[in-house]
C-alpha atoms as a PDB file:
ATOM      1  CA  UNK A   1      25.919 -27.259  34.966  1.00  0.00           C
ATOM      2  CA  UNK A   2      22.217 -28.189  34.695  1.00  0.00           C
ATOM      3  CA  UNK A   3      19.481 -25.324  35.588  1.00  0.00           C
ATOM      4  CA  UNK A   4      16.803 -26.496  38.691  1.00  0.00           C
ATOM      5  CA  UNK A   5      13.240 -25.082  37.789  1.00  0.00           C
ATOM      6  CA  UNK A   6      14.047 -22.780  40.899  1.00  0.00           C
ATOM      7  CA  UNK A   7      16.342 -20.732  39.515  1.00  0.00           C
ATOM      8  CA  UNK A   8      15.804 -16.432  38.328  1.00  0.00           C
ATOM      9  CA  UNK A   9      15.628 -17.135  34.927  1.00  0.00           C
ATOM     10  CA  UNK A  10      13.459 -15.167  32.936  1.00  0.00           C
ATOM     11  CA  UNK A  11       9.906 -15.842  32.504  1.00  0.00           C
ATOM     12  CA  UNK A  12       7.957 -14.271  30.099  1.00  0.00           C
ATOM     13  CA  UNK A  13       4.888 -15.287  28.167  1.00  0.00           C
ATOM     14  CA  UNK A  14       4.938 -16.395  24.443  1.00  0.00           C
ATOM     15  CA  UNK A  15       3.537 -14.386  21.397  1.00  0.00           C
ATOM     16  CA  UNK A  16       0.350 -15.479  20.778  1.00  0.00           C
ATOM     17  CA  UNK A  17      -0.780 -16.334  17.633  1.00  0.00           C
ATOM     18  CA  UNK A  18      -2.009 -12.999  16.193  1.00  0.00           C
ATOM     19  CA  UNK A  19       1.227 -11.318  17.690  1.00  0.00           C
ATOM     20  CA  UNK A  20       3.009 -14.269  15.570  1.00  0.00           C
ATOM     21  CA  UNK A  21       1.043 -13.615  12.392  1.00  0.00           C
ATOM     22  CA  UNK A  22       1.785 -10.060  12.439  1.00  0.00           C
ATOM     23  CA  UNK A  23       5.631 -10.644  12.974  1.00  0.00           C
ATOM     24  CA  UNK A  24       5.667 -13.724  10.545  1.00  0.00           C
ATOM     25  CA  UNK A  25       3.587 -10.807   8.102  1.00  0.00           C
ATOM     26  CA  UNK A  26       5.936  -8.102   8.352  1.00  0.00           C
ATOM     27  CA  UNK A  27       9.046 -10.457   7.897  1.00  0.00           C
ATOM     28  CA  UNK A  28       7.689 -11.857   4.242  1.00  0.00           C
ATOM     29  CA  UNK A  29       6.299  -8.585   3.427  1.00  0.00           C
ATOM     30  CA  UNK A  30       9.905  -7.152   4.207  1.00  0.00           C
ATOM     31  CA  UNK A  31      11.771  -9.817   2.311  1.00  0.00           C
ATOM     32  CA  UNK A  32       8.994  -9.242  -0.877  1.00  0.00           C
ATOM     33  CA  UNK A  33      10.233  -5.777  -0.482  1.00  0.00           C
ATOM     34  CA  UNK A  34      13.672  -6.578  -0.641  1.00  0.00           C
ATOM     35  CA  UNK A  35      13.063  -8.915  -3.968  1.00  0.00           C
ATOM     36  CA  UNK A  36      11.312  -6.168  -5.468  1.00  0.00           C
ATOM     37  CA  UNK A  37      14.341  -3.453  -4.981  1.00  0.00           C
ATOM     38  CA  UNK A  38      16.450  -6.593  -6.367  1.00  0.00           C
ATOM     39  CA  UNK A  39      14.160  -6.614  -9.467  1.00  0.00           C
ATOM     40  CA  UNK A  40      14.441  -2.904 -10.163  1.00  0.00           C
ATOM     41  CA  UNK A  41      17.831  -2.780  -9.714  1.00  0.00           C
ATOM     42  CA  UNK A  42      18.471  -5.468 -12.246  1.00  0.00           C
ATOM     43  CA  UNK A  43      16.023  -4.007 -14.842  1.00  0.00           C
ATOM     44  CA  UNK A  44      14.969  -0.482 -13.932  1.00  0.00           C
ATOM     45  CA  UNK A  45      11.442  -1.800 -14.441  1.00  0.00           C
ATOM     46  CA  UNK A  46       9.830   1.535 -12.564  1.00  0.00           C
ATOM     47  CA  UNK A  47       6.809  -0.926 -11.126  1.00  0.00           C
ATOM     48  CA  UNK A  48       8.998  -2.912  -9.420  1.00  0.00           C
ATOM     49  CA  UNK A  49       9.756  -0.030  -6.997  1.00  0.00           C
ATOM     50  CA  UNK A  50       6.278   0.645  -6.786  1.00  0.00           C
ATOM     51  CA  UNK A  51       5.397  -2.611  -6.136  1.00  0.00           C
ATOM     52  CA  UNK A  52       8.962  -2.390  -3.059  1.00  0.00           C
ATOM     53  CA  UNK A  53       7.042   1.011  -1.918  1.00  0.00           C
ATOM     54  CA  UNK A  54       3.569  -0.758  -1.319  1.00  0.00           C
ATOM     55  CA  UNK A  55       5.142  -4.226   0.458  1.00  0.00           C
ATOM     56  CA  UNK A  56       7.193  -1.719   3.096  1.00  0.00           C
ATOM     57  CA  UNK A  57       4.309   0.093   3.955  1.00  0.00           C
ATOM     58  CA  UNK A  58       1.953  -3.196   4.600  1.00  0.00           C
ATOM     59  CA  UNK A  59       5.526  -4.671   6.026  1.00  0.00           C
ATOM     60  CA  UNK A  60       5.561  -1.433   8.334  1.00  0.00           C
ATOM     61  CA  UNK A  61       1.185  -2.066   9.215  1.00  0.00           C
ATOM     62  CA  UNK A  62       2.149  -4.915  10.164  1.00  0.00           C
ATOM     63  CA  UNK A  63       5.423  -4.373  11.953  1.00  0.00           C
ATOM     64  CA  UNK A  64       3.796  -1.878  13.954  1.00  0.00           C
ATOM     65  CA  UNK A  65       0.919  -3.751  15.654  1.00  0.00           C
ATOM     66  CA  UNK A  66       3.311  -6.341  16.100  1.00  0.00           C
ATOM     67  CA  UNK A  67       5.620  -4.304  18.041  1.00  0.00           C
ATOM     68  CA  UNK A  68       2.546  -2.523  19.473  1.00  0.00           C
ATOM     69  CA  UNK A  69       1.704  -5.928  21.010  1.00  0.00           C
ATOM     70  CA  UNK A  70       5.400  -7.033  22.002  1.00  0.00           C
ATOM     71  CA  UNK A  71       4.845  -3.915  24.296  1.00  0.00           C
ATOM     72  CA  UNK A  72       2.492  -4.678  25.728  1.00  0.00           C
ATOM     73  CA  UNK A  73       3.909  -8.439  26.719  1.00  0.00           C
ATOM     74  CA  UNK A  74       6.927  -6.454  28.046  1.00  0.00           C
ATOM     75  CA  UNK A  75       4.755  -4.280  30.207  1.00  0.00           C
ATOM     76  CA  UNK A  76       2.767  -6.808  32.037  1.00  0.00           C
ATOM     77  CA  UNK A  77       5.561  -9.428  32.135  1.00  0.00           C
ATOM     78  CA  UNK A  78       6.752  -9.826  36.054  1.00  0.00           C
ATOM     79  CA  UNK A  79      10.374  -9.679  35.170  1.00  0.00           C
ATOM     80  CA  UNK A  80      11.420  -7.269  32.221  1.00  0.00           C
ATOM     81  CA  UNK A  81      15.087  -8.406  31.056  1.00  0.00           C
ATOM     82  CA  UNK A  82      16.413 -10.495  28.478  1.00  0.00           C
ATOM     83  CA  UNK A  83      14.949 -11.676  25.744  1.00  0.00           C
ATOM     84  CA  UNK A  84      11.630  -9.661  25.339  1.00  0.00           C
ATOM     85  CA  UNK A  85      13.838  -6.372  26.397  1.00  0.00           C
ATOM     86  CA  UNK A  86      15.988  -7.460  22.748  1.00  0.00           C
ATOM     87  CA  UNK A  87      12.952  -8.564  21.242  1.00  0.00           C
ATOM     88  CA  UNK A  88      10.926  -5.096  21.404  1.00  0.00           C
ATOM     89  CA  UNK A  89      14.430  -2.917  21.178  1.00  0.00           C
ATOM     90  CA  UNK A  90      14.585  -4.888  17.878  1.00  0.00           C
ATOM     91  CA  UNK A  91      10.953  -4.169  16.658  1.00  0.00           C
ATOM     92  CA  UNK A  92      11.462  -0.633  17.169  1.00  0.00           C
ATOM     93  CA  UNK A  93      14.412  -0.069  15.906  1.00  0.00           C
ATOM     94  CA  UNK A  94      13.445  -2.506  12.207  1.00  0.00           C
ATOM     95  CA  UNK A  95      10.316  -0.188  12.617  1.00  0.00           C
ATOM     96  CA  UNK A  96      12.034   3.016  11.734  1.00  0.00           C
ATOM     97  CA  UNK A  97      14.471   1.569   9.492  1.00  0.00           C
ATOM     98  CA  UNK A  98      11.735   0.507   7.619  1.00  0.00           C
ATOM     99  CA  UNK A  99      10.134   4.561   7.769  1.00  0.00           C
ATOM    100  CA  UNK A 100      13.145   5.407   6.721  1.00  0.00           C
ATOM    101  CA  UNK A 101      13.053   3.165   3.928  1.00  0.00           C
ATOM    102  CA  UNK A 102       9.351   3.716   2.931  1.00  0.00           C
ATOM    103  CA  UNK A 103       9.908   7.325   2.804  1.00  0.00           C
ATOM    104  CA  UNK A 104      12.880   6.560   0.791  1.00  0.00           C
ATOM    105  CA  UNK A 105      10.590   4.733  -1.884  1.00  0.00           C
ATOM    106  CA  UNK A 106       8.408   8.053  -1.573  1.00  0.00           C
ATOM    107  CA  UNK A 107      11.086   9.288  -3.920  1.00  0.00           C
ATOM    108  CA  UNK A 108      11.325   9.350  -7.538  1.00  0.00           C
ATOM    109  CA  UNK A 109      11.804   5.745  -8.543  1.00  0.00           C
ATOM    110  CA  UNK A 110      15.173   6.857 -10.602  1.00  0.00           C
ATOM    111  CA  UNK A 111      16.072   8.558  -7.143  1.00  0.00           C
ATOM    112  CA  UNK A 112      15.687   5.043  -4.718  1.00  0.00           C
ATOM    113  CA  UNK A 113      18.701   3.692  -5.698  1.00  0.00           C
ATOM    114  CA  UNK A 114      21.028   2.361  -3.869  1.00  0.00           C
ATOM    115  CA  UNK A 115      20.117   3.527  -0.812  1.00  0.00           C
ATOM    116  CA  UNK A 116      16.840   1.866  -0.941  1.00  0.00           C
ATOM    117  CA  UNK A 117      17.951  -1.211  -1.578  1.00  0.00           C
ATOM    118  CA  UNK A 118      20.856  -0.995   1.198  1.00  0.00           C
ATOM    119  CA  UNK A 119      17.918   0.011   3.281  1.00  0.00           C
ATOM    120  CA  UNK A 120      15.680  -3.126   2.172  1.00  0.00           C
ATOM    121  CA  UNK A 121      18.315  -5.401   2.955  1.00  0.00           C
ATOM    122  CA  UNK A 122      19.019  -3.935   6.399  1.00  0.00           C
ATOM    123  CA  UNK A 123      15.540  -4.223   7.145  1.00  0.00           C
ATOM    124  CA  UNK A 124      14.886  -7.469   5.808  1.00  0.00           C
ATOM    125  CA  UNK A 125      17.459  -9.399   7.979  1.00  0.00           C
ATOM    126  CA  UNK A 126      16.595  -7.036  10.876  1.00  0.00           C
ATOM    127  CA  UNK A 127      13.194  -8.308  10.849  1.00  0.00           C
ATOM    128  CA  UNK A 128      14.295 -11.799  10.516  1.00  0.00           C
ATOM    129  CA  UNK A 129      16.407 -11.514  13.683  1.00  0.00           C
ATOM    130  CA  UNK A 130      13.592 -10.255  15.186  1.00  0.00           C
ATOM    131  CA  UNK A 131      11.337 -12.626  14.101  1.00  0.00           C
ATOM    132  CA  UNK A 132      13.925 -15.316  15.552  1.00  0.00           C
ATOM    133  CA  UNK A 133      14.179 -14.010  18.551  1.00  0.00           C
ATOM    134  CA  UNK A 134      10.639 -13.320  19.284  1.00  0.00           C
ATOM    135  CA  UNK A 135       8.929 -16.343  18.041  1.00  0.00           C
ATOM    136  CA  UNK A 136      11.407 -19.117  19.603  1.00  0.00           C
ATOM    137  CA  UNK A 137      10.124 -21.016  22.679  1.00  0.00           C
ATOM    138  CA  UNK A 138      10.032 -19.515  25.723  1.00  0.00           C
ATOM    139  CA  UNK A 139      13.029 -20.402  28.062  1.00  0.00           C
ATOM    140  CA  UNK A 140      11.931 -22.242  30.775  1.00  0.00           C
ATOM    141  CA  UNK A 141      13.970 -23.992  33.750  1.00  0.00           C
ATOM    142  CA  UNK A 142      16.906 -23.873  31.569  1.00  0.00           C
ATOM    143  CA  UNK A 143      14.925 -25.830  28.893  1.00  0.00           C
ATOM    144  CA  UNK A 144      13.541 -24.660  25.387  1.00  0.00           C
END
């Protein structure tokens, strides 16, 4: 059944492009995090978890102005459901994950393991979906 321009969808504005730098940021700085916990596991190379702690906390810079801004999009949109609801719920929540993680890699680096790399990979693919979510075209008369 095709969508008329009239119906209640929701409208919201896109991210614009610092908001999608910072999210595109904390995604790769996430997933260099992950690779890094990866490393160390493999070889126990104790700079390799340094180098994990350092990425998370740039990942978690930049994770947090991004979500800073997604809240503000949500507060001045007209209509707040659907997708920018998910979108911000989905920030936050990859946002504290990744505390929990950084504080995690706070440890001892013979102490991180495994939960720090359970943790990296959680947040990793939690700030992909996030990323997918928040960067895809806005849907507009039933039409991306």
């Amino acid at each position: 059944m095709p969508l008329s321009a009239s119906s209640s969808l929701t409208y919201y504005s896109p991210p614009g492009p610092l908001h999608a730098i910072l999210v595109a940021g904390s995604v790769s700085l996430f997933l260099g995090a992950l690779l890094s916990d990866i490393a160390y596991y493999k070889s126990y190379e104790i700079q390799w978890s340094n180098f994990a702690s350092w990425l998370t906390a740039g990942a978690l810079l930049f994770g947090g102005l991004a979500l800073l801004f997604a809240l503000v999009n949500l507060v001045t949109a007209d209509r707040k459901a659907g997708q920018p609801v998910w979108y911000v719920l989905l920030l936050a929540v990859t946002w504290v994950l990744g505390l929990i993680n950084a504080f995690q890699h706070a440890k001892d680096a013979w102490a991180v393991m495994p939960l720090g790399l359970v943790l990296s990979v959680i947040v990793a693919v939690l700030s992909c979906a996030s990323a997918w979510i928040g960067l895809r075209g806005p849907l507009v008369g039933g039409v991306r």
